[in-house]
Protein backbone atom coordinates (compact mmCIF):
# COMPACT_ATOMS: atom_id res chain seq x y z
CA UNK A 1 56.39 103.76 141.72
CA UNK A 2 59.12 105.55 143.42
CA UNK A 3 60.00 109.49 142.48
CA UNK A 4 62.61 107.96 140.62
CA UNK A 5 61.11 105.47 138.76
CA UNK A 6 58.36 108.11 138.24
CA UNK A 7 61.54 110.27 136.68
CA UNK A 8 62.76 108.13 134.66
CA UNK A 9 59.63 107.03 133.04
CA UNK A 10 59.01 110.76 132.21
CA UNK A 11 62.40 110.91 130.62
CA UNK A 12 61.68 108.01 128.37
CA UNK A 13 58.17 109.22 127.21
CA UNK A 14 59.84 112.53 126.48
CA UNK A 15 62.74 111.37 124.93
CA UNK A 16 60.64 108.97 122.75
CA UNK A 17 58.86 112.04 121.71
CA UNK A 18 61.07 114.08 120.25
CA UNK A 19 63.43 111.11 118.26
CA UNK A 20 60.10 110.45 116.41
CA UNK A 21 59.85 113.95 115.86
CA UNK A 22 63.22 114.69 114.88
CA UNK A 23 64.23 111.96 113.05
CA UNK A 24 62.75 109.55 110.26
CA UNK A 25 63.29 105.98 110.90
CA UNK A 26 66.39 104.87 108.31
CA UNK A 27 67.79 108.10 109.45
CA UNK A 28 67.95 107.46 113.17
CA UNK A 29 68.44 103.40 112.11
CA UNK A 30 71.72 104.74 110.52
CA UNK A 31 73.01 107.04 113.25
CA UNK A 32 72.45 104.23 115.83
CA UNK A 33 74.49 102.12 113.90
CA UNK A 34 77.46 104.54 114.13
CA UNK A 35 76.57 104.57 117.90
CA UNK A 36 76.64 100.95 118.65
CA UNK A 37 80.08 100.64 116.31
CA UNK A 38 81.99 103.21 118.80
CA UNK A 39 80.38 101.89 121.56
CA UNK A 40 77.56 104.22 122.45
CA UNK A 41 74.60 101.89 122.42
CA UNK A 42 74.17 98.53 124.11
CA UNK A 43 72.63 96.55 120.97
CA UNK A 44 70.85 97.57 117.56
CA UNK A 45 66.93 97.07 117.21
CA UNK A 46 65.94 94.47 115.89
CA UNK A 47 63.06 93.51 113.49
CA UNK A 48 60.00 95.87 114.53
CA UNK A 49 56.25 96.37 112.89
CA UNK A 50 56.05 99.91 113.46
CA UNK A 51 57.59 103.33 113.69
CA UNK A 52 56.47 103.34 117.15
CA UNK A 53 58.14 100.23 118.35
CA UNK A 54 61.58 100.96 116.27
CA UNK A 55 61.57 104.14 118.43
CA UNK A 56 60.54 102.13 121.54
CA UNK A 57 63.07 99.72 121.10
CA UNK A 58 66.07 102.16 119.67
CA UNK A 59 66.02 103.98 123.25
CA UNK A 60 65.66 100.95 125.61
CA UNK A 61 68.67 100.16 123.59
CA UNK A 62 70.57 103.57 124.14
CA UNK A 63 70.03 102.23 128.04
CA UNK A 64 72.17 100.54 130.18
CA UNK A 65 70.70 98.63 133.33
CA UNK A 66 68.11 101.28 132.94
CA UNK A 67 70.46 104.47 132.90
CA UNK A 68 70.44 106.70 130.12
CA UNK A 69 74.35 107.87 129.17
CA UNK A 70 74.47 112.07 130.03
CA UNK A 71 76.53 111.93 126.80
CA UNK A 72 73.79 111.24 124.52
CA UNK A 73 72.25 114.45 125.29
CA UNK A 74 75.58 116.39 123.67
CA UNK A 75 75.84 114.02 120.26
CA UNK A 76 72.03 114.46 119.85
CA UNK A 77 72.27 118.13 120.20
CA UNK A 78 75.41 118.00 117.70
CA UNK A 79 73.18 115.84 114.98
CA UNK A 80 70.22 118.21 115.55
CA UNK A 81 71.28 121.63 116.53
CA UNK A 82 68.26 123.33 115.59
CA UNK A 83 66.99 122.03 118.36
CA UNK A 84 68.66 123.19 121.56
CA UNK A 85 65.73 124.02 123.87
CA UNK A 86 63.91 120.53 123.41
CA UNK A 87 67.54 119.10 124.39
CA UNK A 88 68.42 120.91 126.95
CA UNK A 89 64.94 119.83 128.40
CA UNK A 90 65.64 116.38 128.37
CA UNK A 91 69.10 117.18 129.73
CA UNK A 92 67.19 118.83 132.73
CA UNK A 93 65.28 115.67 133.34
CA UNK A 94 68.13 113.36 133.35
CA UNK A 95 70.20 115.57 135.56
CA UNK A 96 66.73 114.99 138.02
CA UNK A 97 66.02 111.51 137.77
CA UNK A 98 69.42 109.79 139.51
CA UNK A 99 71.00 108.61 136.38
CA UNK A 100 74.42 109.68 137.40
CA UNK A 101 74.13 113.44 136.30
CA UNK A 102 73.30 115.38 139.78
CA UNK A 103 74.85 116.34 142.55
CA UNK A 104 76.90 119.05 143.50
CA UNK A 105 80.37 116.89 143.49
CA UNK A 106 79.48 115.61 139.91
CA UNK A 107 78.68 119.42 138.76
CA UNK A 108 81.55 120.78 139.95
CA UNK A 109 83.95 117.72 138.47
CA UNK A 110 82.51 116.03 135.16
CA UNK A 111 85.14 113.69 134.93
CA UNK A 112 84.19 112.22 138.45
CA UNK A 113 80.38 112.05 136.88
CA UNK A 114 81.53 110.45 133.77
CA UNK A 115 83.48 107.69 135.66
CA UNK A 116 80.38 106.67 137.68
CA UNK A 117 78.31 106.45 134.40
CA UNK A 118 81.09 103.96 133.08
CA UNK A 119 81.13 102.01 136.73
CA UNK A 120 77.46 102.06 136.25
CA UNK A 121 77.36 99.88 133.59
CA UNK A 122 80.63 97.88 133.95
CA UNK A 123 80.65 94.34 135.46
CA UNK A 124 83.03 94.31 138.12
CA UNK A 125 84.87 97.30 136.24
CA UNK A 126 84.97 95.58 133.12
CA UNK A 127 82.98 97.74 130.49
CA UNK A 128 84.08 95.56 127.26
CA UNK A 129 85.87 92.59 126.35
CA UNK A 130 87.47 92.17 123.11
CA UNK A 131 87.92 88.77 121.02
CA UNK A 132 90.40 89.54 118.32
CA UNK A 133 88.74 88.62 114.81
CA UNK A 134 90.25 91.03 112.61
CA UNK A 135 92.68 94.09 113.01
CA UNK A 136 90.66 96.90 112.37
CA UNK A 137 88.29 95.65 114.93
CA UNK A 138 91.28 96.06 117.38
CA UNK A 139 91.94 99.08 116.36
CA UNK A 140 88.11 100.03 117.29
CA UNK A 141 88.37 98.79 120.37
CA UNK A 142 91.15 101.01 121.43
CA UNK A 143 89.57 103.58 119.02
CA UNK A 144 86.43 103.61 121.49
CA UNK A 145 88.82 103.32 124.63
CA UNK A 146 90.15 106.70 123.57
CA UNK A 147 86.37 108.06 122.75
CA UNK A 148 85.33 107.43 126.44
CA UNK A 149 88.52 108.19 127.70
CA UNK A 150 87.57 111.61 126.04
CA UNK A 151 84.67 111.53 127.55
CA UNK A 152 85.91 111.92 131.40
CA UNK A 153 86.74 116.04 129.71
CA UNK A 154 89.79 116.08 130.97
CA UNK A 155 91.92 118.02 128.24
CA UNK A 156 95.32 115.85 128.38
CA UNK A 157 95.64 112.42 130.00
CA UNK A 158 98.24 110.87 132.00
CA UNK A 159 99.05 108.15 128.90
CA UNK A 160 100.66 104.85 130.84
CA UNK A 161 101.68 102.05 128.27
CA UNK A 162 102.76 98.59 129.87
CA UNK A 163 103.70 96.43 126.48
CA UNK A 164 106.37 93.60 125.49
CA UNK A 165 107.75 95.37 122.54
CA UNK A 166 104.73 96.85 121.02
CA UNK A 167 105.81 95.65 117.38
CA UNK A 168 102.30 94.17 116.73
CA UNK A 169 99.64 95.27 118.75
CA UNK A 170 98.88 98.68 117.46
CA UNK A 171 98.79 101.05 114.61
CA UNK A 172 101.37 103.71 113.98
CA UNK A 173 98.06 106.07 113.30
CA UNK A 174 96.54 104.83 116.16
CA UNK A 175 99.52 105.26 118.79
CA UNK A 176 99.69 108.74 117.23
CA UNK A 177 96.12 109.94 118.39
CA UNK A 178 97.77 108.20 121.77
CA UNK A 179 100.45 110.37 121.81
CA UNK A 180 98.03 113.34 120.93
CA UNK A 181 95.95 113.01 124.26
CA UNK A 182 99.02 112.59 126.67
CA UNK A 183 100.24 115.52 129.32
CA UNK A 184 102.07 117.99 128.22
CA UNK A 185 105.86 118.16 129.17
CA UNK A 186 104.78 120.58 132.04
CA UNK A 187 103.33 117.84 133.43
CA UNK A 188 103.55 114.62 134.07
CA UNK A 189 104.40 112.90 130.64
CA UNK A 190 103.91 109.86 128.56
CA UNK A 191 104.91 106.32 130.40
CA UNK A 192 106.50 104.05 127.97
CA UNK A 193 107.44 100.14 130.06
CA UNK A 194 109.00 97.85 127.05
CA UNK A 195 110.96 94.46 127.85
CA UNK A 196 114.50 94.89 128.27
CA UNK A 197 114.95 93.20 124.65
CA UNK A 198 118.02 90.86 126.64
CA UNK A 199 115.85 89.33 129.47
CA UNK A 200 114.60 86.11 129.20
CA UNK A 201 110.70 86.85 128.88
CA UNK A 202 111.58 88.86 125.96
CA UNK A 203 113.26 86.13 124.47
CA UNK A 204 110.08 83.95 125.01
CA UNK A 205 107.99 86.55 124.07
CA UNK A 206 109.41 87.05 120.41
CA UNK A 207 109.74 83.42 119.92
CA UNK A 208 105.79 82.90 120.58
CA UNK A 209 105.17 85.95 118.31
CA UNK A 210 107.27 84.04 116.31
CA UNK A 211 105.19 81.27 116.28
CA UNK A 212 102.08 83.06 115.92
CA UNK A 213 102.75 84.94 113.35
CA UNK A 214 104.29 82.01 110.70
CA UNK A 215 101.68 79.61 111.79
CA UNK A 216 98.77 82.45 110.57
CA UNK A 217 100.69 82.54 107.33
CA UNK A 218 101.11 78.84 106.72
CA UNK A 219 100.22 76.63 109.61
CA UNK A 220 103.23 75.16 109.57
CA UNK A 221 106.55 75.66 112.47
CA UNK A 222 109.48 76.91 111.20
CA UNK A 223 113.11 76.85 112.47
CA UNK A 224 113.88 78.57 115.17
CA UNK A 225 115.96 80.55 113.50
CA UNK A 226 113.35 82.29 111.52
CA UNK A 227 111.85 84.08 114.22
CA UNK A 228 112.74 87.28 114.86
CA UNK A 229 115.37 88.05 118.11
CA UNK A 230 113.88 90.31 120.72
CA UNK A 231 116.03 93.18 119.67
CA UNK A 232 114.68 92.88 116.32
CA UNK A 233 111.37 93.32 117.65
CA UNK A 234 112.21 95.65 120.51
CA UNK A 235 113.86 98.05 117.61
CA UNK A 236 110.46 97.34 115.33
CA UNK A 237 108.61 98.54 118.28
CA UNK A 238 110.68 101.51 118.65
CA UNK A 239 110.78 102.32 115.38
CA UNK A 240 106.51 102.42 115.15
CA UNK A 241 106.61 105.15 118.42
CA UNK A 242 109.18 107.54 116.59
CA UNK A 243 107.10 107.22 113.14
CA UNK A 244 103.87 107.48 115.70
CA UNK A 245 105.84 110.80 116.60
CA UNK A 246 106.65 112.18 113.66
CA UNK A 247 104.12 112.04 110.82
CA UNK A 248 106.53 113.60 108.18
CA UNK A 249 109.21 110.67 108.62
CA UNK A 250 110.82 109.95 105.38
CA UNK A 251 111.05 106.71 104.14
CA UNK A 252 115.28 107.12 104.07
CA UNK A 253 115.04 108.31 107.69
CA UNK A 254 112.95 105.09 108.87
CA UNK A 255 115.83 102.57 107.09
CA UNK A 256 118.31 104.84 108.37
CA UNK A 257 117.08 104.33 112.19
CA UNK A 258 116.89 100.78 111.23
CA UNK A 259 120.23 100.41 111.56
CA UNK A 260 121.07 102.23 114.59
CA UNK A 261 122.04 99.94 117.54
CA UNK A 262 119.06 99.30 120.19
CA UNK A 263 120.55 101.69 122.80
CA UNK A 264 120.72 104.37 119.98
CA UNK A 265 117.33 103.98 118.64
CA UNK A 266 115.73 104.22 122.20
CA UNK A 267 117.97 107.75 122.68
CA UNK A 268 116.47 108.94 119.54
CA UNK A 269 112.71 107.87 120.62
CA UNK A 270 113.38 110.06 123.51
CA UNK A 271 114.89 112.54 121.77
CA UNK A 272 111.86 112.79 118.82
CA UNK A 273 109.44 112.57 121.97
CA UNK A 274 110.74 115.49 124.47
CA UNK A 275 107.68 117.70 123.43
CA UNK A 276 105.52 115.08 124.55
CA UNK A 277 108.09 114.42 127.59
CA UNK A 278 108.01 110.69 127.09
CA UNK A 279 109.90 108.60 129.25
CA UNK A 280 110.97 104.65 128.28
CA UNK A 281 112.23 102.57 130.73
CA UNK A 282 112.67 98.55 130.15
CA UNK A 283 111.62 96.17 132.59
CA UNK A 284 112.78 92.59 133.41
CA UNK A 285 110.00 90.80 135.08
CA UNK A 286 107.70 88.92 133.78
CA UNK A 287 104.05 90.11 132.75
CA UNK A 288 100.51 88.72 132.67
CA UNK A 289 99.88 90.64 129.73
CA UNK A 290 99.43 94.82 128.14
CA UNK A 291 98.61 96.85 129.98
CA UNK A 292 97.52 100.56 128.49
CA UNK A 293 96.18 103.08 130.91
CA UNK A 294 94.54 106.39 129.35
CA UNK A 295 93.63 108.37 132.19
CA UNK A 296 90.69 106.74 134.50
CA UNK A 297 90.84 103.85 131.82
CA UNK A 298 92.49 100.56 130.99
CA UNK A 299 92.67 98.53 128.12
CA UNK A 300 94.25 95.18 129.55
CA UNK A 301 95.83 92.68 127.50
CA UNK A 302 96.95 88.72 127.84
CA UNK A 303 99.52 86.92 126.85
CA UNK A 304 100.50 83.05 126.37
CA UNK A 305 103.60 81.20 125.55
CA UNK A 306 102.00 80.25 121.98
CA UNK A 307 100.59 83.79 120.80
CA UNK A 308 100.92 86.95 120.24
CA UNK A 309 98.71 89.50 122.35
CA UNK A 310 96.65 91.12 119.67
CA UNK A 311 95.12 87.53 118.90
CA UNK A 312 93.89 87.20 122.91
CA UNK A 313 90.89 88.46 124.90
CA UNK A 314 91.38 92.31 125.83
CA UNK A 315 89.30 94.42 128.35
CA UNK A 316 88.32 98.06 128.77
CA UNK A 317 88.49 98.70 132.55
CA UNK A 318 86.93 101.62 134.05
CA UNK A 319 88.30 103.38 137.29
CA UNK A 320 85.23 103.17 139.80
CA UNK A 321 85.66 107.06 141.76
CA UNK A 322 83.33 105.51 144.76
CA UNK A 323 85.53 102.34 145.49
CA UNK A 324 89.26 102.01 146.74
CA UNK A 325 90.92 98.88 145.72
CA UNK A 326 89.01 97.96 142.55
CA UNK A 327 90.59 95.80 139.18
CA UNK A 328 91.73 99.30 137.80
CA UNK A 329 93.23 100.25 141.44
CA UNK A 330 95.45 96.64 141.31
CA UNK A 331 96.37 96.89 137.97
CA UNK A 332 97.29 100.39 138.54
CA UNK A 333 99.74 99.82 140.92
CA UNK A 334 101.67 96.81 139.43
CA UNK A 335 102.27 99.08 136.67
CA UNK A 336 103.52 101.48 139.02
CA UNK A 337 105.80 98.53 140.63
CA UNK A 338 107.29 97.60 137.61
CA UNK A 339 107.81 101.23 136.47
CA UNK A 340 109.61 101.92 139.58
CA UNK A 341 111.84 98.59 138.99
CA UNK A 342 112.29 99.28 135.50
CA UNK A 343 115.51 101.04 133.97
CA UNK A 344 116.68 103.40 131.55
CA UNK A 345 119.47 100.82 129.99
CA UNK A 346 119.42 97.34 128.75
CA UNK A 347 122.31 95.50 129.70
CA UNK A 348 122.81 92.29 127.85
């Protein structure tokens, strides 16, 4: 056995050790459950005979590829906090045993150590993928983007959103909390890259949102001329960032901004966002899919000509710190490219 193996299997006995202790089975059944929904744990235990296997099996589960998450050390000290000593023990074993908590580089910058934990256990940077079953399950899935996103300790985020309109895809709640972990306008701001609501992509965008969305209602395919026009939808996602912005928005204000002209209701989404100093440009390329960068992670989208995002595949993509040139380093920089050939104005 090698001094790490040796480590590790000292951090499991102990750790074993104290959950029985500290916890009683449904207790500890119920908290993992919680866990695994935002994300925490790999899988739930299944079906065991004793109190001694549950506990067996409830912390191979709370490891990935054998690593044990540095995190779990801070929400089991915030569920038992009558217990710091025997926590901060285990803490002290994990930070010896290799599992992604030493070294001097990682001391001195969590957020670099909490990006290797998340490489650790990505497959080729991909840490989750999301098939769309129901809406609030989408919204978890960004929900726990933002959770390990939070986890990197960095205090604001450089917030980079890549979208087609964003009419559909998110929450107003949800882009608020968004919003709430962006830089402050002292530094560098919130991205916003929408489709210039003239361009020909939008246009095929909105009809296959269109399409999507009338063919979930009734199966059937409309006119053309009941799907909404791209400035409709542009305006509808417009409309969801200032209400994101401004919890107190009357109902009078929204159908007020409702009728404002597009160019209007994008000066007023700037204008409601300066405190956040968000900047909206409109693109006119064309897009594989979202693409939604908070911080060090990505939540990436797809798109096809017959559906609407939120009902395809999505990813959480982790930025690997030891590796140049990895899926979040591409990504990264088209975003960047079509940000820099994006523009201010939509001209018909």
């Amino acid at each position: 056995m090698s001094p790490s193996d040796v480590a590790n299997q000292l951090l499991y006995d102990e750790l074993l050790t104290f959950l029985q202790t500290a916890f009683d089975v449904d207790e500890f059944r119920k908290l993992l459950k919680s866990w695994y929904g935002r994300g925490f744990v790999s899988k739930l235990p299944g079906p065991v005979a004793s109190v001694e296997e549950f506990f067996g099996s409830a912390v191979d589960n709370l490891r990935y590829h054998n690593h044990i998450d540095g995190e779990l050390f801070d929400r089991l000290l915030n569920e038992r906090p009558k217990h710091p000593d025997a926590i901060q023990g285990l803490r002290r074993l994990w930070d010896g045993d290799g599992g992604g908590g030493g070294g001097d580089d990682d001391e001195r910058n969590p957020s670099r150590s909490r990006r290797r934990q998340l490489a650790y256990r990505a497959t080729n940077g991909v840490i989750e993928t999301h098939f769309y079953k129901k809406r609030d399950e989408f919204m978890d899935f960004i929900g726990r983007a933002l959770v390990l996103s939070d986890y990197a300790r960095e205090e604001h985020k450089n917030i980079r959103m890549l979208s087609t309109f964003m009419a559909d895809t998110v929450e107003t709640e949800l882009l608020r909390k968004i919003f709430s972990r962006g830089r402050p306008a002292t530094d560098q701001g919130l991205q916003i890259c929408l489709a210039n609501p003239h361009s020909k992509f939008a246009e095929a965008r909105a009809k296959a949102m269109g399409k999507a969305a009338l063919a979930k209602k009734s199966g059937n395919n409309p006119p053309k001329s009941k799907f909404k026009s791209p400035v409709d939808e542009s305006k509808e996602g417009l409309i969801k960032i200032i209400e994101a912005l401004c919890p107190t928005l009357s109902w009078d204000e929204i159908a007020e901004y409702s009728k404002y002209d597009h160019n209007k209701l994008t000066d007023k989404a700037r204008e409601k966002g300066a405190g956040h100093n968000i900047e909206i440009r409109f693109y006119d390329t064309i897009l594989a899919g979202p693409l939604w960068f908070f911080g060090d992670l990505l939540v990436m989208g797809r798109i096809s000509a017959i559906n609407s995002a939120l009902n395809l595949p999505w990813s959480l993509i982790v930025n690997d710190v030891d590796y140049s040139g990895d899926l979040y380093d591409m990504l990264s920089k088209e975003f960047d490219q079509v940000w820099a050939g994006a523009s201010q104005e939509q001209v018909p």
